[in-house]
N, C-alpha and C. Protein backbone atom coordinates (compact mmCIF):
# COMPACT_ATOMS: atom_id res chain seq x y z
N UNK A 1 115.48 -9.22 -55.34
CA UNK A 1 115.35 -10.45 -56.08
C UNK A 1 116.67 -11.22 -56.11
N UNK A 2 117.59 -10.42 -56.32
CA UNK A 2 119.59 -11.11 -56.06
C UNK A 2 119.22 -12.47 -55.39
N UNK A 3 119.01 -11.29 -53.71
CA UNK A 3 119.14 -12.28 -52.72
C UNK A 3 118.28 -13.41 -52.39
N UNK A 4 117.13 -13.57 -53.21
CA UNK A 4 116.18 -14.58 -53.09
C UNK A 4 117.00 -15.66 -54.36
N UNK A 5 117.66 -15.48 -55.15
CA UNK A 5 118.22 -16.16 -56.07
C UNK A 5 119.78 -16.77 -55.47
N UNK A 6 120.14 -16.10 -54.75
CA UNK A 6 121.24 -16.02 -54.31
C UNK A 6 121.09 -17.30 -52.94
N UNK A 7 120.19 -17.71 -52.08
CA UNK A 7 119.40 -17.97 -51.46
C UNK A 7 119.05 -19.57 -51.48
N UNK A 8 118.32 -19.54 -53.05
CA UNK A 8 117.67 -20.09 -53.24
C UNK A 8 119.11 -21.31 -54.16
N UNK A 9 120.01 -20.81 -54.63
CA UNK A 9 121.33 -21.39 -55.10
C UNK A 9 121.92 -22.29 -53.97
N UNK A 10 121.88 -21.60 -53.12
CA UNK A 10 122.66 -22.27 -52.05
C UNK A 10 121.77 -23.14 -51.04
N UNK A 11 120.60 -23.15 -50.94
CA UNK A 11 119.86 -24.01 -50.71
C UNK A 11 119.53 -25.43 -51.73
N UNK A 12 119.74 -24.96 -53.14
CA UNK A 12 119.97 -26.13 -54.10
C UNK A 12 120.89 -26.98 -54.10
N UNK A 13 122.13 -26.65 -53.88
CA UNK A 13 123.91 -27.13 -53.57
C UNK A 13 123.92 -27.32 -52.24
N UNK A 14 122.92 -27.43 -51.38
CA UNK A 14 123.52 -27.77 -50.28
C UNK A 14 123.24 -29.56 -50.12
N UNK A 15 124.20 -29.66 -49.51
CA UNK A 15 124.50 -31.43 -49.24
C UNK A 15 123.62 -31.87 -48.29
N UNK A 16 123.41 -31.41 -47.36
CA UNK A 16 122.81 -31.16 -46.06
C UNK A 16 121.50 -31.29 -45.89
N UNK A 17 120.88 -30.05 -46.69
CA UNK A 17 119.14 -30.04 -46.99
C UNK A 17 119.23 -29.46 -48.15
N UNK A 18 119.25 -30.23 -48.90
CA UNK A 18 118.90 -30.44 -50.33
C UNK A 18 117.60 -30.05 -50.79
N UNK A 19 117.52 -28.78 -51.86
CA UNK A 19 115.80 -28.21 -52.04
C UNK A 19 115.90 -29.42 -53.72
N UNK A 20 114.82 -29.78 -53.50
CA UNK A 20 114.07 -30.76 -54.77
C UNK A 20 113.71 -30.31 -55.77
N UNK A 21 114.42 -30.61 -57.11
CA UNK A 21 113.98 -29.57 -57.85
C UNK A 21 112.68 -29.91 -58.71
N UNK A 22 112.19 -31.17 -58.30
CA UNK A 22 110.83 -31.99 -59.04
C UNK A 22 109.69 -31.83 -57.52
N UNK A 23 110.07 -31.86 -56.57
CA UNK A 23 109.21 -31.19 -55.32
C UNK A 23 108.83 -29.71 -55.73
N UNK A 24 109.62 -28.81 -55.93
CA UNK A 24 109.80 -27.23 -55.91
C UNK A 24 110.23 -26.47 -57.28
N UNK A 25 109.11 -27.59 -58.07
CA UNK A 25 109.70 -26.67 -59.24
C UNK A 25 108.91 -25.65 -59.78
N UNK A 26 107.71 -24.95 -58.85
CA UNK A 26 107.23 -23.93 -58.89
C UNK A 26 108.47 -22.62 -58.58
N UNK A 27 109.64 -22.78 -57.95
CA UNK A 27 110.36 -21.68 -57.51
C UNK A 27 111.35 -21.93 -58.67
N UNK A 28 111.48 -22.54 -59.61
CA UNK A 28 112.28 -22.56 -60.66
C UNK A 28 112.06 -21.89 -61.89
N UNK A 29 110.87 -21.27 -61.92
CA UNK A 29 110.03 -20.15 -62.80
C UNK A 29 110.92 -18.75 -63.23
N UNK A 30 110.73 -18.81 -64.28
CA UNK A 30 110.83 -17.63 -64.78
C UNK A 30 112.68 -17.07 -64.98
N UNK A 31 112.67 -16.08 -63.96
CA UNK A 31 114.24 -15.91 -63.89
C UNK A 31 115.02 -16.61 -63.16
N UNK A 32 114.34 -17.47 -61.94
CA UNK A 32 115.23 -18.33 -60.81
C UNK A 32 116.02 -19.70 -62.07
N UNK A 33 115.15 -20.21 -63.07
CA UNK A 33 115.57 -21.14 -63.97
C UNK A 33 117.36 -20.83 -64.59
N UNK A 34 118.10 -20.19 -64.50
CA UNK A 34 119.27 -19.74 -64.23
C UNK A 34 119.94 -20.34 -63.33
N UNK A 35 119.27 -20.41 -61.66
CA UNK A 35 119.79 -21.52 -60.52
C UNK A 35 120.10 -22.29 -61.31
N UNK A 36 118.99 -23.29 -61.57
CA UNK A 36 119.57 -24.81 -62.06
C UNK A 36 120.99 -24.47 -63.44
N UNK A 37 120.65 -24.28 -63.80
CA UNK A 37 122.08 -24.03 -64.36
C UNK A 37 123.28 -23.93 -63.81
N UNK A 38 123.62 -22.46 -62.92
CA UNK A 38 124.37 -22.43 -62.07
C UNK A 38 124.82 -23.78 -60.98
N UNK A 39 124.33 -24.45 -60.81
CA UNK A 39 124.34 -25.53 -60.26
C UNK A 39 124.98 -26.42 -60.50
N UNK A 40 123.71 -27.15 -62.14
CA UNK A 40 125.04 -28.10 -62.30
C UNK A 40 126.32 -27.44 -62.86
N UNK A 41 126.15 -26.39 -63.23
CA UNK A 41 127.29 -26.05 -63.74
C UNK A 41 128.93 -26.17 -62.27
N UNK A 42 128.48 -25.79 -61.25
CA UNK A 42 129.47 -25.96 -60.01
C UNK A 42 129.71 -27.55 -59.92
N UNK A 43 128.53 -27.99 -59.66
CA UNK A 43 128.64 -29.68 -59.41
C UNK A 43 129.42 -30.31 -60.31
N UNK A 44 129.60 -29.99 -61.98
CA UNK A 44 130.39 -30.80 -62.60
C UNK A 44 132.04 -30.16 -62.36
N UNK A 45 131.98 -28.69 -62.23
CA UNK A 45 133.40 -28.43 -61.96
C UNK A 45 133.89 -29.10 -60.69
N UNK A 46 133.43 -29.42 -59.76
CA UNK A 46 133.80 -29.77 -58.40
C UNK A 46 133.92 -31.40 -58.74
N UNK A 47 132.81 -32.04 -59.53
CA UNK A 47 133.60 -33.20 -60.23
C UNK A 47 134.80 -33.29 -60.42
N UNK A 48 135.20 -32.40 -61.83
CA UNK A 48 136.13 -31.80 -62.44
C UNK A 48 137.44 -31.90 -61.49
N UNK A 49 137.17 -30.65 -60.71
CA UNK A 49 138.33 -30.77 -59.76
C UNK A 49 138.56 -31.66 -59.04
N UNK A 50 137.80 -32.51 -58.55
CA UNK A 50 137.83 -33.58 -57.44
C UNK A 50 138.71 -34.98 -58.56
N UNK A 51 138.82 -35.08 -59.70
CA UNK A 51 139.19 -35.85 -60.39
C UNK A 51 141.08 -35.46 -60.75
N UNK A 52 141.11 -34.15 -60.62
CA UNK A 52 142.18 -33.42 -61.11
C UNK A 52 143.36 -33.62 -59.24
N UNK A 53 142.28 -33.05 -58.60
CA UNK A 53 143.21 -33.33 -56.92
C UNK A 53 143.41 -35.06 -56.85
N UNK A 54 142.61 -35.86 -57.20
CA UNK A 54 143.62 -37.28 -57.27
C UNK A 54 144.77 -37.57 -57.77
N UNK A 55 144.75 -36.73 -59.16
CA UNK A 55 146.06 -36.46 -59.75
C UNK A 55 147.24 -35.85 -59.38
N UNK A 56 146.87 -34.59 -58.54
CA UNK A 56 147.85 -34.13 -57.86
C UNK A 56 147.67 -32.83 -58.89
N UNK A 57 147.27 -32.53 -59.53
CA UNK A 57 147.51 -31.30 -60.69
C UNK A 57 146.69 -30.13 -60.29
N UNK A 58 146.97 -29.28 -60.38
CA UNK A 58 146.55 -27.73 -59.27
C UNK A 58 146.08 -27.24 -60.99
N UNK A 59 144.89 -26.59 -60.88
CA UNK A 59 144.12 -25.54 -62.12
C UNK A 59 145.04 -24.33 -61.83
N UNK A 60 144.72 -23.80 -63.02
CA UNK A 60 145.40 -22.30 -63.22
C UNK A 60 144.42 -21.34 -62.55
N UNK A 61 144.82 -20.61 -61.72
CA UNK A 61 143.67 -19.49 -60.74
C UNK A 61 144.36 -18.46 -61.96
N UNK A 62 142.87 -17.40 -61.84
CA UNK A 62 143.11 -16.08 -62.63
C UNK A 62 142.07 -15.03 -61.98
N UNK A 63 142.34 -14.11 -60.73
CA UNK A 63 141.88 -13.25 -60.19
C UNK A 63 141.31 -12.09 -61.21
N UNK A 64 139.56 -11.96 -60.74
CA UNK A 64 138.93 -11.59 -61.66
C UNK A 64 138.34 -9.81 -60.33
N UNK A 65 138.33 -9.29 -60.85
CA UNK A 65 137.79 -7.89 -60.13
C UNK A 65 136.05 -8.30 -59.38
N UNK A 66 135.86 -8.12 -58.48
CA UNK A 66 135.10 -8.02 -57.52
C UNK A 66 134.91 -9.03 -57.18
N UNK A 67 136.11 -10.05 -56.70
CA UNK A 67 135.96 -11.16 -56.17
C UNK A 67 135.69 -12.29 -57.07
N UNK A 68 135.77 -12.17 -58.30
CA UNK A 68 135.36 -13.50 -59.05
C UNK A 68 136.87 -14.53 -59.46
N UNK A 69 136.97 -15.94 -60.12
CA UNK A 69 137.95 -16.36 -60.06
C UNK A 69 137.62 -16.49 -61.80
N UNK A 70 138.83 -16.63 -62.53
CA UNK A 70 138.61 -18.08 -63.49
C UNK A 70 139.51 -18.95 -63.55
N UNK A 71 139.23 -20.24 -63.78
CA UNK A 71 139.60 -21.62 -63.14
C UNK A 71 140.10 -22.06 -64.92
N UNK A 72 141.42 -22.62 -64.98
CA UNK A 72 141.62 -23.01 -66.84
C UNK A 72 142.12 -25.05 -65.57
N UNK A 73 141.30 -25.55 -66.57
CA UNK A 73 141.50 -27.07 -66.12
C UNK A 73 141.78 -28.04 -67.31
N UNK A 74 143.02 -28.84 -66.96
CA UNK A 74 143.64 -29.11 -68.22
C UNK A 74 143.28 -30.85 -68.46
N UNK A 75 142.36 -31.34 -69.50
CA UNK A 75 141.62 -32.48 -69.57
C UNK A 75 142.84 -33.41 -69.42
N UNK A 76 142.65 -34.57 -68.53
CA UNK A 76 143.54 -35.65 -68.58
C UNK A 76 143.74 -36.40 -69.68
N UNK A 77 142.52 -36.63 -70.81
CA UNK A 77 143.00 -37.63 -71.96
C UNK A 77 143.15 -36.83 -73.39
N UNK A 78 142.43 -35.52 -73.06
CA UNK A 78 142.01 -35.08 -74.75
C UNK A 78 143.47 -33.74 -74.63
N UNK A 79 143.62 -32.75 -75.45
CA UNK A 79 144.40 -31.79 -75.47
C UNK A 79 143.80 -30.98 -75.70
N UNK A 80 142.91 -30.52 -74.57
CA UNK A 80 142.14 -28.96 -74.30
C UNK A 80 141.89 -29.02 -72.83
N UNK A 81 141.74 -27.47 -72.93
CA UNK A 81 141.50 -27.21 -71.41
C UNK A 81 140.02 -26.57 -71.02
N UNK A 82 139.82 -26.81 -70.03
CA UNK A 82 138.13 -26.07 -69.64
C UNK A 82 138.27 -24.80 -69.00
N UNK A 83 137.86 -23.80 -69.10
CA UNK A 83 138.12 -22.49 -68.50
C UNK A 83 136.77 -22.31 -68.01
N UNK A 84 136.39 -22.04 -66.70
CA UNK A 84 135.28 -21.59 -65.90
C UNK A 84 135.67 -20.31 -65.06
N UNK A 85 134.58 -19.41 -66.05
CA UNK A 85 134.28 -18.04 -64.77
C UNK A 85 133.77 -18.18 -63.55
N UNK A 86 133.70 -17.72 -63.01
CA UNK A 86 132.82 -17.51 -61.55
C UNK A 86 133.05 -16.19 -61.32
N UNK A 87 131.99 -15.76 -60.30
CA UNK A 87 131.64 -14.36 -59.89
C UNK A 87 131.90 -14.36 -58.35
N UNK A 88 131.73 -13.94 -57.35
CA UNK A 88 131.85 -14.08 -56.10
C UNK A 88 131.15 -15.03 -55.41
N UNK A 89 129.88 -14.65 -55.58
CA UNK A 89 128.99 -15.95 -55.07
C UNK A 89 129.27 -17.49 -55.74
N UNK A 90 129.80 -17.69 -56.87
CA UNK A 90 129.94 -18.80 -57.25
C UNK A 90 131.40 -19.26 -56.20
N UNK A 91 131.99 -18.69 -56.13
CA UNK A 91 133.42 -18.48 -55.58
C UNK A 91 133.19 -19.33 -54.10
N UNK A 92 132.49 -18.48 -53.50
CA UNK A 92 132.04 -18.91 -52.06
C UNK A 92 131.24 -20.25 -51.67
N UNK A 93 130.22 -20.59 -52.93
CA UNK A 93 130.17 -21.98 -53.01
C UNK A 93 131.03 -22.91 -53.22
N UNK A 94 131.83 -22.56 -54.52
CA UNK A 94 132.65 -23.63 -54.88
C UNK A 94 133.81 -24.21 -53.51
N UNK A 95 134.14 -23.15 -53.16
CA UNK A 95 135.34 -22.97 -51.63
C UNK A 95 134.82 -23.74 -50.50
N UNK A 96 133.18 -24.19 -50.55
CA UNK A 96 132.33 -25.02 -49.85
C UNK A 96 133.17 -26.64 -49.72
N UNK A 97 133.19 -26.93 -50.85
CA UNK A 97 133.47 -28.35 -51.24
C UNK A 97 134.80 -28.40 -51.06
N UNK A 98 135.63 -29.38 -50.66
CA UNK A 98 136.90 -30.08 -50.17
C UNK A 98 137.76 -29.35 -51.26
N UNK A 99 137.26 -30.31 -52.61
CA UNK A 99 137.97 -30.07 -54.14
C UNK A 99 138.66 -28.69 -54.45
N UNK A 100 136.91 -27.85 -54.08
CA UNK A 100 137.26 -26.52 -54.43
C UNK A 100 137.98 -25.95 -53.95
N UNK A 101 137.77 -26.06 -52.53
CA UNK A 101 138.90 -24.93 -51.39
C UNK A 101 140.34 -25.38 -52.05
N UNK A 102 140.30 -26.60 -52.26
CA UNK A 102 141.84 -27.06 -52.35
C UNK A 102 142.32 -26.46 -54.01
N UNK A 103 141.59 -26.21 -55.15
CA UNK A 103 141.72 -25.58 -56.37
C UNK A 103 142.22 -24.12 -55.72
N UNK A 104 141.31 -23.36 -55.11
CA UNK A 104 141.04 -22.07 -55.02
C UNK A 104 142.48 -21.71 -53.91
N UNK A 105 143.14 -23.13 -53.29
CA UNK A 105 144.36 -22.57 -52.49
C UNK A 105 143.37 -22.48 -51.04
N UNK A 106 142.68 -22.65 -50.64
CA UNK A 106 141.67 -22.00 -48.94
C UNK A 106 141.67 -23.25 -48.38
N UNK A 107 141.48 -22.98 -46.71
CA UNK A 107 141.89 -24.37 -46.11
C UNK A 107 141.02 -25.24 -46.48
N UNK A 108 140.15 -26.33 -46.17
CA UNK A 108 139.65 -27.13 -46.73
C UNK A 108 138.43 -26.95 -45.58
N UNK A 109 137.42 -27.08 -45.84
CA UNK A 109 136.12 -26.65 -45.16
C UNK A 109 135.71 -27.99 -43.26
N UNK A 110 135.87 -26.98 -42.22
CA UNK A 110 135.66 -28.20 -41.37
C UNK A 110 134.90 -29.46 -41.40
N UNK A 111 135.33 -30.23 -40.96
CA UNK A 111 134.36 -31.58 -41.18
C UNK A 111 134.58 -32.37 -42.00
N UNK A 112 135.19 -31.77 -43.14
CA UNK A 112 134.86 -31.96 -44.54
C UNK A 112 136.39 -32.52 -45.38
N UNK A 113 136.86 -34.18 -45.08
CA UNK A 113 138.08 -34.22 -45.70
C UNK A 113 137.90 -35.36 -46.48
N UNK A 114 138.72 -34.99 -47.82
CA UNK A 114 138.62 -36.21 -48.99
C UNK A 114 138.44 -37.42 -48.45
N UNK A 115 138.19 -38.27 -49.40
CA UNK A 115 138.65 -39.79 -49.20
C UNK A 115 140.15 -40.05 -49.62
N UNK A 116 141.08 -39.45 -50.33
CA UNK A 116 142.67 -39.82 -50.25
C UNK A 116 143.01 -39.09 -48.87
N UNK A 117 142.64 -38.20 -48.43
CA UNK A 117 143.42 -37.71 -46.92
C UNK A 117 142.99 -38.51 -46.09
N UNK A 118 141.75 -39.20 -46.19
CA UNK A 118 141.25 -40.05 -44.77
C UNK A 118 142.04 -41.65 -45.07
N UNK A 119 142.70 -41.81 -46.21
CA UNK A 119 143.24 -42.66 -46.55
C UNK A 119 144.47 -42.95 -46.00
């Protein structure tokens, strides 16, 4: 079941072929309803970060045991910071996106370069 969830995540986040979640929301049942979460939850950090790399300001990495990260991101107007876990698989998505690789320190994914570098 992992890997059908696992699967089915990365078919949601993908840019490419995008699964619908008002087409296919029979596969959103039960325990998969977690995906959507997981989701937006990446999509707004990759916001997040993508707002923070214009700035120039690098998140705090904190190496988590079996491959997971946590990410502390420090708000530009208010005085708090956002701290996001991730697990491995979240890891490997996030490292997908330009933003992320560039948070996480990893080269930046082929094909795939900001709009300030193409600038």
């Amino acid at each position: 079941m992992r890997d059908f969830l696992h699967r089915l995540l990365e078919r949601l986040h993908s840019k490419a072929r995008p699964l619908s979640r008002n087409k296919h929301f029979h596969a959103f049942s039960g325990e998969s309803r977690g995906v959507l979460r997981i989701d937006r939850h990446l999509r707004d950090l990759e916001n997040d970060l993508e707002l923070l790399r214009a700035r120039g300001e690098r998140p705090r990495l904190r190496a988590l045991p079996d491959g997971g990260v946590q990410l502390v991101l420090a708000h530009p107007a208010l005085a708090l910071v956002r701290t996001a876990t991730l697990n491995r698989e979240e890891v490997a998505l996030l490292a997908r996106h330009p933003a992320g690789a560039w948070a996480l320190g990893e080269p930046a994914p082929a094909g795939q370069a900001s709009a300030a570098e193409k600038a």
